[in-house]
ModelCIF file with pLDDT and N, C-alpha, C, O atoms, coordinates in Angstrom:
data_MODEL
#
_entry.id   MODEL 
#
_entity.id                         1 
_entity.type                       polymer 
_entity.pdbx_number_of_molecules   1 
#
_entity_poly.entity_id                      1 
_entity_poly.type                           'polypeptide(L)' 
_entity_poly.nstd_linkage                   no 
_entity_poly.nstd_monomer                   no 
_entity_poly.pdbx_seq_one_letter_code       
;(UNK)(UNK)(UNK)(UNK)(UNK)(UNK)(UNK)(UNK)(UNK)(UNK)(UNK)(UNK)(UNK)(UNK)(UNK)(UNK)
(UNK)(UNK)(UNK)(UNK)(UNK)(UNK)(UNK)(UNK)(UNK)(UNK)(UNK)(UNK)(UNK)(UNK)(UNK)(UNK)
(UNK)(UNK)(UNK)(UNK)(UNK)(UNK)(UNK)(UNK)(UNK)(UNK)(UNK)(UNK)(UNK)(UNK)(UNK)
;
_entity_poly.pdbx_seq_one_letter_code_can   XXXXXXXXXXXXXXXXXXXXXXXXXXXXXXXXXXXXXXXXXXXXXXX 
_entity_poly.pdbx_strand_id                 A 
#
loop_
_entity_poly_seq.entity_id 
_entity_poly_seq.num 
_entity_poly_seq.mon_id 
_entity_poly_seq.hetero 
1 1  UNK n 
1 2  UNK n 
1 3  UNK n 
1 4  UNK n 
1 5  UNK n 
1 6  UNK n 
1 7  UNK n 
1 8  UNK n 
1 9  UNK n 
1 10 UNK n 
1 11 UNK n 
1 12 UNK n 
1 13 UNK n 
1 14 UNK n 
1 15 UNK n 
1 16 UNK n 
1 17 UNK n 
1 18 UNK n 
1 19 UNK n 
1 20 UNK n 
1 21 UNK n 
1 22 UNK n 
1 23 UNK n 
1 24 UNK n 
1 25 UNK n 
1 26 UNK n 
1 27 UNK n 
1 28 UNK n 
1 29 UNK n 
1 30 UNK n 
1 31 UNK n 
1 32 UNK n 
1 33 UNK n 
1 34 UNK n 
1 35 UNK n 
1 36 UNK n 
1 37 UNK n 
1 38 UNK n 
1 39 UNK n 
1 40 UNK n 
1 41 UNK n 
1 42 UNK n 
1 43 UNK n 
1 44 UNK n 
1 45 UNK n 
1 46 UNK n 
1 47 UNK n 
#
_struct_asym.id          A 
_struct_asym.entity_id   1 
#
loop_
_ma_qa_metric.id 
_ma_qa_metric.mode 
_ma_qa_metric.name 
_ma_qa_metric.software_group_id 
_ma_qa_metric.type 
1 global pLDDT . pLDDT 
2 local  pLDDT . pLDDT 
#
_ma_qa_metric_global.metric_id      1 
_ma_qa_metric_global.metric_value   92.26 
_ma_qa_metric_global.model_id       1 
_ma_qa_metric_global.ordinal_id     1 
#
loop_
_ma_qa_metric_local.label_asym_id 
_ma_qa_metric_local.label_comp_id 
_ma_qa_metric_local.label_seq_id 
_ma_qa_metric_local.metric_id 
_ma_qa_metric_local.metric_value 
_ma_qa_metric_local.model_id 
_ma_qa_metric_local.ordinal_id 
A UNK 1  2 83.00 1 1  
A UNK 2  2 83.00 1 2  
A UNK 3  2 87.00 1 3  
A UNK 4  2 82.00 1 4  
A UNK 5  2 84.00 1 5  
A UNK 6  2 85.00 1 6  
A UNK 7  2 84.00 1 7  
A UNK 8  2 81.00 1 8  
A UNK 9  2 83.00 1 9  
A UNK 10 2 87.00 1 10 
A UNK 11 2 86.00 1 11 
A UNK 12 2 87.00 1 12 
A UNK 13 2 87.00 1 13 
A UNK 14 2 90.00 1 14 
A UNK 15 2 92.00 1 15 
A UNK 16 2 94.00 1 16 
A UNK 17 2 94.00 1 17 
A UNK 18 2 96.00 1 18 
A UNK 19 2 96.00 1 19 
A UNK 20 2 96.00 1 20 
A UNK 21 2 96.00 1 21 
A UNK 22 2 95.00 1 22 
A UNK 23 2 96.00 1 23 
A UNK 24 2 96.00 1 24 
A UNK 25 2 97.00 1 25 
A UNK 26 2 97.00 1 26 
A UNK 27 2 96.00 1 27 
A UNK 28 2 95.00 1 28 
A UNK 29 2 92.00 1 29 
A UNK 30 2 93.00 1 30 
A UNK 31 2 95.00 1 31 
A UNK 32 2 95.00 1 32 
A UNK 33 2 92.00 1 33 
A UNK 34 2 93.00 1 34 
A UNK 35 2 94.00 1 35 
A UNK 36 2 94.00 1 36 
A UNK 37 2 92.00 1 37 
A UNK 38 2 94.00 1 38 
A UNK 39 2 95.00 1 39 
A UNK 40 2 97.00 1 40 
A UNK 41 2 98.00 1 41 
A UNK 42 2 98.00 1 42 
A UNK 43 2 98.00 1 43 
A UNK 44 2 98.00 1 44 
A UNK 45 2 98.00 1 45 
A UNK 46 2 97.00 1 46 
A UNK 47 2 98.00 1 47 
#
loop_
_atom_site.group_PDB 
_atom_site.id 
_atom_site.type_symbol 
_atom_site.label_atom_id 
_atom_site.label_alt_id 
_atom_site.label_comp_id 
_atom_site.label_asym_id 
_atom_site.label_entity_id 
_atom_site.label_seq_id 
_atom_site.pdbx_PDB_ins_code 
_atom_site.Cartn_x 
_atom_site.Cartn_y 
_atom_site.Cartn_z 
_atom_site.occupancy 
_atom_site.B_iso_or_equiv 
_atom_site.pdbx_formal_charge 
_atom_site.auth_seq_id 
_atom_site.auth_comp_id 
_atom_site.auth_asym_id 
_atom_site.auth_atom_id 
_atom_site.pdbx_PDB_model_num 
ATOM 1   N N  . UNK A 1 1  ? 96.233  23.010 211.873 1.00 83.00 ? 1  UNK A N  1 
ATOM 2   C CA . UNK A 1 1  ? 96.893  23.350 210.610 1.00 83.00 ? 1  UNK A CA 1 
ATOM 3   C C  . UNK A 1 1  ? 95.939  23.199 209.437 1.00 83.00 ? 1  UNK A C  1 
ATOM 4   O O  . UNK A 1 1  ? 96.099  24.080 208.592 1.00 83.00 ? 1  UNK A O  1 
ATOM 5   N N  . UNK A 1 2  ? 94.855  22.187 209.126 1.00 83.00 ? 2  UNK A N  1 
ATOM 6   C CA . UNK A 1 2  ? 94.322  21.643 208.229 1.00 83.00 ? 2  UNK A CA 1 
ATOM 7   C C  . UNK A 1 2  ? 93.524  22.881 208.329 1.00 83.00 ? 2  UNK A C  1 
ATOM 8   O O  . UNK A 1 2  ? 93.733  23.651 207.391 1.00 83.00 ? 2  UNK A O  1 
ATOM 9   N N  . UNK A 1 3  ? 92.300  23.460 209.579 1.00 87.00 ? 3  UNK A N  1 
ATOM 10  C CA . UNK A 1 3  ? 91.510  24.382 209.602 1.00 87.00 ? 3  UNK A CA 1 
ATOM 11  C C  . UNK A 1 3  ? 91.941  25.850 208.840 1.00 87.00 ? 3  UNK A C  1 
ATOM 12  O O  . UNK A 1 3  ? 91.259  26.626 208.171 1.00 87.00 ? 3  UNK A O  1 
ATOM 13  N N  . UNK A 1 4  ? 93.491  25.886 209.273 1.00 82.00 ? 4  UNK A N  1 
ATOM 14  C CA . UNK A 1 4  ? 94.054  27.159 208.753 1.00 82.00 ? 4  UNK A CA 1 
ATOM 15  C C  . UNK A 1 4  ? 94.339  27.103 207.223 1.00 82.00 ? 4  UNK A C  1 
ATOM 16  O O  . UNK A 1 4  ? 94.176  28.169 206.630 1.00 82.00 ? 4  UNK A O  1 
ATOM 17  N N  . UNK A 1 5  ? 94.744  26.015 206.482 1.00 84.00 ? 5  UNK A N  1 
ATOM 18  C CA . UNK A 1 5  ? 94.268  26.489 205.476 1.00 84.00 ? 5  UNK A CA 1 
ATOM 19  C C  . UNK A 1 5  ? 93.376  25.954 204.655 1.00 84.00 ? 5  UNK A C  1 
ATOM 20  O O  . UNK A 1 5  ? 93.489  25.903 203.430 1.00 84.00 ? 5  UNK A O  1 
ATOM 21  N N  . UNK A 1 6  ? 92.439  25.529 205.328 1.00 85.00 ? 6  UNK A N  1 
ATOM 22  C CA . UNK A 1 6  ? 90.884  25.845 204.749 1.00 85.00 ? 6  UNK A CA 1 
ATOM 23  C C  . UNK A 1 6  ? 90.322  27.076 204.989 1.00 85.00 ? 6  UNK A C  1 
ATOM 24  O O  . UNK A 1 6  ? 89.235  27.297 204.455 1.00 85.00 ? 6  UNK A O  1 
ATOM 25  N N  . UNK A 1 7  ? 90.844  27.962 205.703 1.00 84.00 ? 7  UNK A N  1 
ATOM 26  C CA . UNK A 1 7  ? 90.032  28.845 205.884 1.00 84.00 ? 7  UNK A CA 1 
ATOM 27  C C  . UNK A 1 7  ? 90.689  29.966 204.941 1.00 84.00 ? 7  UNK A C  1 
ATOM 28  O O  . UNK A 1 7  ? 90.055  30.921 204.491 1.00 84.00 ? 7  UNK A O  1 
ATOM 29  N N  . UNK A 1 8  ? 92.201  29.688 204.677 1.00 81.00 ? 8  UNK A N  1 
ATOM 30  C CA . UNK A 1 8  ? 92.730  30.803 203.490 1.00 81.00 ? 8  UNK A CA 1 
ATOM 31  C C  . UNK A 1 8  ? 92.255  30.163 202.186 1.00 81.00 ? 8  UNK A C  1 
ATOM 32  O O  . UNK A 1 8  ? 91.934  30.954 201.299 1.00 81.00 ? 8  UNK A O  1 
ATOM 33  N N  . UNK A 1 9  ? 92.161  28.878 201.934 1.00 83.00 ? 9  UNK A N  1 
ATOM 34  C CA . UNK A 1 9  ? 91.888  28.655 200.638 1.00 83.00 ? 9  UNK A CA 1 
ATOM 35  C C  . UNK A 1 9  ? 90.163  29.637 200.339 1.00 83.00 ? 9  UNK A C  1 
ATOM 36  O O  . UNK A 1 9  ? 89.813  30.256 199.334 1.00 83.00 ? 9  UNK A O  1 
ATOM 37  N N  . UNK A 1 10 ? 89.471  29.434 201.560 1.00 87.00 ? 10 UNK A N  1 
ATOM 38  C CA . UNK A 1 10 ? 88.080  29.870 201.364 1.00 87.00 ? 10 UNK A CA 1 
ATOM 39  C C  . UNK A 1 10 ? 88.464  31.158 201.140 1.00 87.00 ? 10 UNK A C  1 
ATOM 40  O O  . UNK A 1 10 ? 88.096  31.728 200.112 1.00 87.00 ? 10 UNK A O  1 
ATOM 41  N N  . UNK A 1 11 ? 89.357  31.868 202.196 1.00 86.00 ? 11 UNK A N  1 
ATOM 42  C CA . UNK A 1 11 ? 89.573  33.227 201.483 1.00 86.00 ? 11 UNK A CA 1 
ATOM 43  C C  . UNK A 1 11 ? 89.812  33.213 200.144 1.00 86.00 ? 11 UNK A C  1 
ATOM 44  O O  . UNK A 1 11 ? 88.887  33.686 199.483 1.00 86.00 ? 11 UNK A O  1 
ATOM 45  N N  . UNK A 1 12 ? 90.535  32.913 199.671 1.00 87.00 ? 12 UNK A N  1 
ATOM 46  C CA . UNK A 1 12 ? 91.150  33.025 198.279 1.00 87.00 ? 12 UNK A CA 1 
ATOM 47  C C  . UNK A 1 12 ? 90.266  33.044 197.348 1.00 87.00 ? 12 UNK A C  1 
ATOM 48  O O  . UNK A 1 12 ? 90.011  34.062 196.704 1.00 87.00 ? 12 UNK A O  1 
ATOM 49  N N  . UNK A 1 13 ? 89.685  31.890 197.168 1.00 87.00 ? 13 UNK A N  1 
ATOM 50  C CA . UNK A 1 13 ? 88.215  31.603 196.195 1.00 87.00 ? 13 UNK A CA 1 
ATOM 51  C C  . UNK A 1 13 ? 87.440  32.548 196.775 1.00 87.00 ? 13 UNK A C  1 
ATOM 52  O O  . UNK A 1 13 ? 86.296  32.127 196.949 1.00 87.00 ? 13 UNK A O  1 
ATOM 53  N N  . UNK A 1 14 ? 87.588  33.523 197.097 1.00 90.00 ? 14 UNK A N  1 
ATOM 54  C CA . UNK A 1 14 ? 86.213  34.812 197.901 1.00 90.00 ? 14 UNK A CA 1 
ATOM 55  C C  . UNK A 1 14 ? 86.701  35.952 196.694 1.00 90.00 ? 14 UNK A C  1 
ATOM 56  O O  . UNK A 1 14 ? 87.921  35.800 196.767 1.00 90.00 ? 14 UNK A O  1 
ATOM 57  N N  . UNK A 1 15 ? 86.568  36.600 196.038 1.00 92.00 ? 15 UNK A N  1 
ATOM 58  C CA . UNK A 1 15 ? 86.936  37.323 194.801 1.00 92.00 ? 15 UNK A CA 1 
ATOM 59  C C  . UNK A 1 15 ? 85.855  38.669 194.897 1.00 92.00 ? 15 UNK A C  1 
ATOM 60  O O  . UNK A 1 15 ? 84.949  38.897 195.699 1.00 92.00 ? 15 UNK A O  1 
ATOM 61  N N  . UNK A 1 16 ? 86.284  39.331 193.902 1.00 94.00 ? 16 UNK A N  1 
ATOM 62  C CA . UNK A 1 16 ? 85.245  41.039 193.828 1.00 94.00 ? 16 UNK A CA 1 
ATOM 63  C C  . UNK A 1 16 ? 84.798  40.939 192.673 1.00 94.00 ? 16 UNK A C  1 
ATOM 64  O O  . UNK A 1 16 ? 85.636  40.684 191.808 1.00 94.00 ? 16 UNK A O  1 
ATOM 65  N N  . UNK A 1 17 ? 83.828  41.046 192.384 1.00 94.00 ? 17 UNK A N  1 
ATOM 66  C CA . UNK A 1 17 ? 83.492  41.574 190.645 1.00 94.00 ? 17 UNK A CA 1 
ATOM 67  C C  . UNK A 1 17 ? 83.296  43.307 190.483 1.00 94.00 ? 17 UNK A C  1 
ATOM 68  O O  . UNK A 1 17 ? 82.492  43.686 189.631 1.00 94.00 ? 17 UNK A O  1 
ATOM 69  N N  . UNK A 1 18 ? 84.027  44.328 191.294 1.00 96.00 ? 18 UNK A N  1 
ATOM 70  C CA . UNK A 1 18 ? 83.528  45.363 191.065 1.00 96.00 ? 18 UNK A CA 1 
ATOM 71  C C  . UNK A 1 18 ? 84.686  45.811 190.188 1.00 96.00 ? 18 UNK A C  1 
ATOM 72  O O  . UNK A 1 18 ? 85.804  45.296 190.153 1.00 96.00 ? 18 UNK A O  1 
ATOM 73  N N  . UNK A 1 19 ? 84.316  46.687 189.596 1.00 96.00 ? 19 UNK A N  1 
ATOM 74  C CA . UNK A 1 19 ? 85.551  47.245 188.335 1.00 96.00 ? 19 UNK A CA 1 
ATOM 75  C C  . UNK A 1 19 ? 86.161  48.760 188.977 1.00 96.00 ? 19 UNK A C  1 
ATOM 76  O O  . UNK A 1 19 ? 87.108  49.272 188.381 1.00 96.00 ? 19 UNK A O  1 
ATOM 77  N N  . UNK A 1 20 ? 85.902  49.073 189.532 1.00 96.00 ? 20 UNK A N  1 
ATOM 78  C CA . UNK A 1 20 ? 86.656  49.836 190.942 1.00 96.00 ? 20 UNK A CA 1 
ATOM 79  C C  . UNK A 1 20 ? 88.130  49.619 190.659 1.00 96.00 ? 20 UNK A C  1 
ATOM 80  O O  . UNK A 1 20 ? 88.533  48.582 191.186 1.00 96.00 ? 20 UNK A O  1 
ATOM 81  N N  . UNK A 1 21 ? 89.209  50.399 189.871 1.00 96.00 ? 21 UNK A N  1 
ATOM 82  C CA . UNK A 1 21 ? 90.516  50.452 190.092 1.00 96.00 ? 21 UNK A CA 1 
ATOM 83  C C  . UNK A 1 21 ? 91.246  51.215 190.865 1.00 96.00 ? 21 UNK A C  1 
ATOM 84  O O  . UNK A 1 21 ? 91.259  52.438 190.723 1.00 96.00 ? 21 UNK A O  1 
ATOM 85  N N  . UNK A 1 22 ? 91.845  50.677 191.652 1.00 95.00 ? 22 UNK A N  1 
ATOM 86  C CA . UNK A 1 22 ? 92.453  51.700 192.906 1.00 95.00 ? 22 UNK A CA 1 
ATOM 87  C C  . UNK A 1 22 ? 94.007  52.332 192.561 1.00 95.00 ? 22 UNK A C  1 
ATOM 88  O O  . UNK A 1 22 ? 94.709  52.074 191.583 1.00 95.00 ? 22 UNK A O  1 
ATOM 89  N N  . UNK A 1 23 ? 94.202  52.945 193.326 1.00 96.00 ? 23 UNK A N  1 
ATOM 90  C CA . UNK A 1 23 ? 96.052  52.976 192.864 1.00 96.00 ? 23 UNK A CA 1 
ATOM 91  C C  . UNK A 1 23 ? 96.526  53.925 194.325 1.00 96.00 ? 23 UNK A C  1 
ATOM 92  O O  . UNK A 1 23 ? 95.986  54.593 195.207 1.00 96.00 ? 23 UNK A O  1 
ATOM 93  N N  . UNK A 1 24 ? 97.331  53.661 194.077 1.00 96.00 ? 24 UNK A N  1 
ATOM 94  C CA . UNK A 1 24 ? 98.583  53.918 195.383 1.00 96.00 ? 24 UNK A CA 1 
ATOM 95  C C  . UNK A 1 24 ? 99.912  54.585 194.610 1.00 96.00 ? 24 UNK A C  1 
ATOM 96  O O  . UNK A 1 24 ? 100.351 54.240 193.513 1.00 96.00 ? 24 UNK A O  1 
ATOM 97  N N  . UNK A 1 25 ? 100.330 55.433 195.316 1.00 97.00 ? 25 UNK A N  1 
ATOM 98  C CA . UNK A 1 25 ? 101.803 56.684 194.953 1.00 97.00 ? 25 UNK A CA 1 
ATOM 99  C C  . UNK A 1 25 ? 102.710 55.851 196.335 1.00 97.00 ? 25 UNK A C  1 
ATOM 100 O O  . UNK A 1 25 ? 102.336 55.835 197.507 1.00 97.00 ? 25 UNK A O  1 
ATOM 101 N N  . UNK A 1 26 ? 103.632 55.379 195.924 1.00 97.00 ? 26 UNK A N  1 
ATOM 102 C CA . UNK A 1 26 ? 104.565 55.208 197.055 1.00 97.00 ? 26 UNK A CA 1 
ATOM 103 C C  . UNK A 1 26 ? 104.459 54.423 198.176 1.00 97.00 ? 26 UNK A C  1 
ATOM 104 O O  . UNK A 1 26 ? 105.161 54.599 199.172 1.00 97.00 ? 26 UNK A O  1 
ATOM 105 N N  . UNK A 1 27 ? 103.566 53.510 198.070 1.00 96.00 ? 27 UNK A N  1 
ATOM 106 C CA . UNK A 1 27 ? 102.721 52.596 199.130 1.00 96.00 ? 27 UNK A CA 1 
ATOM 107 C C  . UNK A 1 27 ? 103.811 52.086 200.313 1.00 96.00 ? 27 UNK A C  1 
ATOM 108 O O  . UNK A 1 27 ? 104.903 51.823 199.809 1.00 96.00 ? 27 UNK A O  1 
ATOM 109 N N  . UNK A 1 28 ? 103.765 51.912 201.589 1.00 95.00 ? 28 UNK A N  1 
ATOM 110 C CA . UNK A 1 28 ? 104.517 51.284 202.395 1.00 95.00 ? 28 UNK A CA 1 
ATOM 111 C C  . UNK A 1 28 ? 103.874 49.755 202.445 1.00 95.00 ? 28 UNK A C  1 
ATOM 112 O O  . UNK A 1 28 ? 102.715 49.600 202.060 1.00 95.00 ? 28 UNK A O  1 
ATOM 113 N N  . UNK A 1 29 ? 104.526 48.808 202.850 1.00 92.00 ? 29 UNK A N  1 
ATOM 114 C CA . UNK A 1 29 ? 103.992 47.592 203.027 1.00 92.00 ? 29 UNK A CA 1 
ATOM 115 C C  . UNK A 1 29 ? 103.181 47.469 203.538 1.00 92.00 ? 29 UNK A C  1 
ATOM 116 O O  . UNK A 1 29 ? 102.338 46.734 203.024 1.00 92.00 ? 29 UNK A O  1 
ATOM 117 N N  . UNK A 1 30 ? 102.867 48.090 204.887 1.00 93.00 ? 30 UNK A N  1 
ATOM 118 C CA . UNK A 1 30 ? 101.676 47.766 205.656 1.00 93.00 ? 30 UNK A CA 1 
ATOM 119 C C  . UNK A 1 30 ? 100.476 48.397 204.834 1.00 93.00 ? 30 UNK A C  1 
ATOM 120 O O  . UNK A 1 30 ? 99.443  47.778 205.090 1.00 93.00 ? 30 UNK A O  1 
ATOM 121 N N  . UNK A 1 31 ? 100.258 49.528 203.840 1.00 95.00 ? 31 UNK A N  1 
ATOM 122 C CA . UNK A 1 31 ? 99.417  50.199 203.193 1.00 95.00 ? 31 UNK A CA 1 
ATOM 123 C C  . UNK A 1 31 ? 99.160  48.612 202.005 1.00 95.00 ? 31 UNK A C  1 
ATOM 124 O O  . UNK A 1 31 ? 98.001  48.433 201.633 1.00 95.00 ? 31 UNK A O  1 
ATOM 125 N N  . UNK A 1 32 ? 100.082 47.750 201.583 1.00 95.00 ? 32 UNK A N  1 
ATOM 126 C CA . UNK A 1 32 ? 99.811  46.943 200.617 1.00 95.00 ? 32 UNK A CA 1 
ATOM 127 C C  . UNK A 1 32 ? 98.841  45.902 200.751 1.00 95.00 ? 32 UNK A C  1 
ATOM 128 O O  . UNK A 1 32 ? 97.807  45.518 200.205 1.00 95.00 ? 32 UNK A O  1 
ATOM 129 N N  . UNK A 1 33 ? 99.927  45.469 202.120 1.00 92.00 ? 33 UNK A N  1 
ATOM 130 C CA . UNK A 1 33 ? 99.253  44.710 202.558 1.00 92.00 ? 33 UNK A CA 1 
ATOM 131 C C  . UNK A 1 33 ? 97.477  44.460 203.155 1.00 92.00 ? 33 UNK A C  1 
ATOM 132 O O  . UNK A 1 33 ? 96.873  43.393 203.267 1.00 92.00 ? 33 UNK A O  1 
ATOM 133 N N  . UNK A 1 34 ? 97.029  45.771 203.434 1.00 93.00 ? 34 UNK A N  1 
ATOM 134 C CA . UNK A 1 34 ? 95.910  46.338 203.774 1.00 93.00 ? 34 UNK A CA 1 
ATOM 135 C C  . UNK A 1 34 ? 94.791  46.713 202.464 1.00 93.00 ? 34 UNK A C  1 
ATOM 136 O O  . UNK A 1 34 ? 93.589  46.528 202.660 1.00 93.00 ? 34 UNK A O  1 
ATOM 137 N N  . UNK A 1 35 ? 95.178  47.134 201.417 1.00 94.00 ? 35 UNK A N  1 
ATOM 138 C CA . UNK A 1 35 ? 94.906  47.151 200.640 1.00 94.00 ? 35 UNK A CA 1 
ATOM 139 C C  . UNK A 1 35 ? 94.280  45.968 199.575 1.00 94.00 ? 35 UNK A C  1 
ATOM 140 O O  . UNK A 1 35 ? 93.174  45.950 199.033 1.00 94.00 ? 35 UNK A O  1 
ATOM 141 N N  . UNK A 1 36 ? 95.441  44.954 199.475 1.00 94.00 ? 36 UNK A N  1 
ATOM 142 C CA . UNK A 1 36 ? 95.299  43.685 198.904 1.00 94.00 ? 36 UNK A CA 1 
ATOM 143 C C  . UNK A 1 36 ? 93.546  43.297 199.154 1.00 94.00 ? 36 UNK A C  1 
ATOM 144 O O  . UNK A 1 36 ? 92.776  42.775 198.348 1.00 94.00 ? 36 UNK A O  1 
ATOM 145 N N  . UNK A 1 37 ? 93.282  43.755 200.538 1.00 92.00 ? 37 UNK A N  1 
ATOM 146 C CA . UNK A 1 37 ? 92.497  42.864 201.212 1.00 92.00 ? 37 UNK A CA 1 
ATOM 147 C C  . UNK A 1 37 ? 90.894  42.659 200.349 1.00 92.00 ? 37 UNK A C  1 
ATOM 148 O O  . UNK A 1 37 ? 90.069  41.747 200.394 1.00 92.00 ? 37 UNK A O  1 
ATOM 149 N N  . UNK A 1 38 ? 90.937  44.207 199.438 1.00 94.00 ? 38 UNK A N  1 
ATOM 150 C CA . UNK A 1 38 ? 89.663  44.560 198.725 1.00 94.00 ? 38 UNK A CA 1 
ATOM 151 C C  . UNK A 1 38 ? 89.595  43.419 197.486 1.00 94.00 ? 38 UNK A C  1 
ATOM 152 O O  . UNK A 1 38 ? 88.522  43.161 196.940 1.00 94.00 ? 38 UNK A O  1 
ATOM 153 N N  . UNK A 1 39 ? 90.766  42.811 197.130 1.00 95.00 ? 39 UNK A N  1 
ATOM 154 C CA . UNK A 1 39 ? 90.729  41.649 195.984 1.00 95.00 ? 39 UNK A CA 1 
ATOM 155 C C  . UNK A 1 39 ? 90.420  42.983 194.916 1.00 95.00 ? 39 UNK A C  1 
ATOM 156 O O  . UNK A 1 39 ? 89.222  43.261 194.856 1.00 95.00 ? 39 UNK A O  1 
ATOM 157 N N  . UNK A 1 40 ? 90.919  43.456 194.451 1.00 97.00 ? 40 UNK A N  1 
ATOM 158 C CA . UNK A 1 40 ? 90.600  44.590 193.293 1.00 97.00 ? 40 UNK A CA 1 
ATOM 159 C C  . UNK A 1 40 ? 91.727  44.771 192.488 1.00 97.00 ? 40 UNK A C  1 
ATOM 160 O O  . UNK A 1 40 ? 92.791  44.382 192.971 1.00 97.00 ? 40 UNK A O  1 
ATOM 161 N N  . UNK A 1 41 ? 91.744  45.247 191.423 1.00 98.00 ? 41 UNK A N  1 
ATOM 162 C CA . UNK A 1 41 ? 92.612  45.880 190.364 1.00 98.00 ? 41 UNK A CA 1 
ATOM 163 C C  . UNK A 1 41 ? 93.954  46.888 191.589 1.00 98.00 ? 41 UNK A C  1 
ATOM 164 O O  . UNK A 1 41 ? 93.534  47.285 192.676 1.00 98.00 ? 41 UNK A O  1 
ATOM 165 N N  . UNK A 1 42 ? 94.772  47.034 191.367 1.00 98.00 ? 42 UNK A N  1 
ATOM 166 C CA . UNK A 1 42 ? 95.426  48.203 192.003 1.00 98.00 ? 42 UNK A CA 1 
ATOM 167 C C  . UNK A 1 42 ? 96.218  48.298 191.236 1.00 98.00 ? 42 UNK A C  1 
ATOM 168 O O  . UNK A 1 42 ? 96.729  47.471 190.480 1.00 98.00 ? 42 UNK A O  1 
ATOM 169 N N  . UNK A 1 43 ? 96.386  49.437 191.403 1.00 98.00 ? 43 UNK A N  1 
ATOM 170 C CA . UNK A 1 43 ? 98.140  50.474 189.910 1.00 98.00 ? 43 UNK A CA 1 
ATOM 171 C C  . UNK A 1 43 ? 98.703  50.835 191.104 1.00 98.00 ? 43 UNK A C  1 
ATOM 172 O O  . UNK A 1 43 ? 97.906  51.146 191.989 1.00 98.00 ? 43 UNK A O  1 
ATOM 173 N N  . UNK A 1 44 ? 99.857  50.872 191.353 1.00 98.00 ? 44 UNK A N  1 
ATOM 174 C CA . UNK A 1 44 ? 101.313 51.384 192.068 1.00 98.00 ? 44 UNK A CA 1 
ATOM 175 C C  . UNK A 1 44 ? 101.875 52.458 191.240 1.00 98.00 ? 44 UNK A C  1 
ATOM 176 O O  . UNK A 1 44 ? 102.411 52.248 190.152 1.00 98.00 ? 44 UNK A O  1 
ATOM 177 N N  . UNK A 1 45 ? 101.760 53.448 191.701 1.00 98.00 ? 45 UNK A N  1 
ATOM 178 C CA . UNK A 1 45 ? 103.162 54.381 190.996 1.00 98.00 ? 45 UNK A CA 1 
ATOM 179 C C  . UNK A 1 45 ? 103.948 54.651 192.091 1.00 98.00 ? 45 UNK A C  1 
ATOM 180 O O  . UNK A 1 45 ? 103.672 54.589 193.289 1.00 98.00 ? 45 UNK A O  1 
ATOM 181 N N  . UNK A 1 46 ? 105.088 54.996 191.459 1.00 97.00 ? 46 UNK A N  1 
ATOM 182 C CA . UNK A 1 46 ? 106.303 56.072 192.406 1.00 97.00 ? 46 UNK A CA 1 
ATOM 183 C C  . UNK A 1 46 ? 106.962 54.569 193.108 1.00 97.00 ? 46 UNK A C  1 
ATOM 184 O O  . UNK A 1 46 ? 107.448 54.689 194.233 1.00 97.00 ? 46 UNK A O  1 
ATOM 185 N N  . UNK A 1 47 ? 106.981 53.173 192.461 1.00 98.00 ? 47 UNK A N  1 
ATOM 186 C CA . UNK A 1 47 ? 107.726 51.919 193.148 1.00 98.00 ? 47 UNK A CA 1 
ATOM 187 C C  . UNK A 1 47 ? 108.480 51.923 192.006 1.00 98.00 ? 47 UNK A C  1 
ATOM 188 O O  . UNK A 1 47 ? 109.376 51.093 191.856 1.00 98.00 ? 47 UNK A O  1 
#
């Protein structure tokens, strides 16, 4: 348990500095969830 979240906290503190804004029309969860993963700006339309 302790390993697991040390290893999300390390995720977490892992960040992007690119200014790259993404966006998504109508996203399904699994598209969000997949997405998230870039740590970036994202715009949603059509939610």
């Amino acid at each position: 348990i302790l390993s697991i979240y040390i290893i999300n906290f390390l995720n977490i503190k892992k960040t992007s500095n690119s200014y790259e804004i993404l966006q998504k029309y109508k996203p399904s969860r699994n598209e969000i969830v997949s997405i998230l993963r870039n740590k970036l700006p994202i715009i949603f339309v059509g939610v």
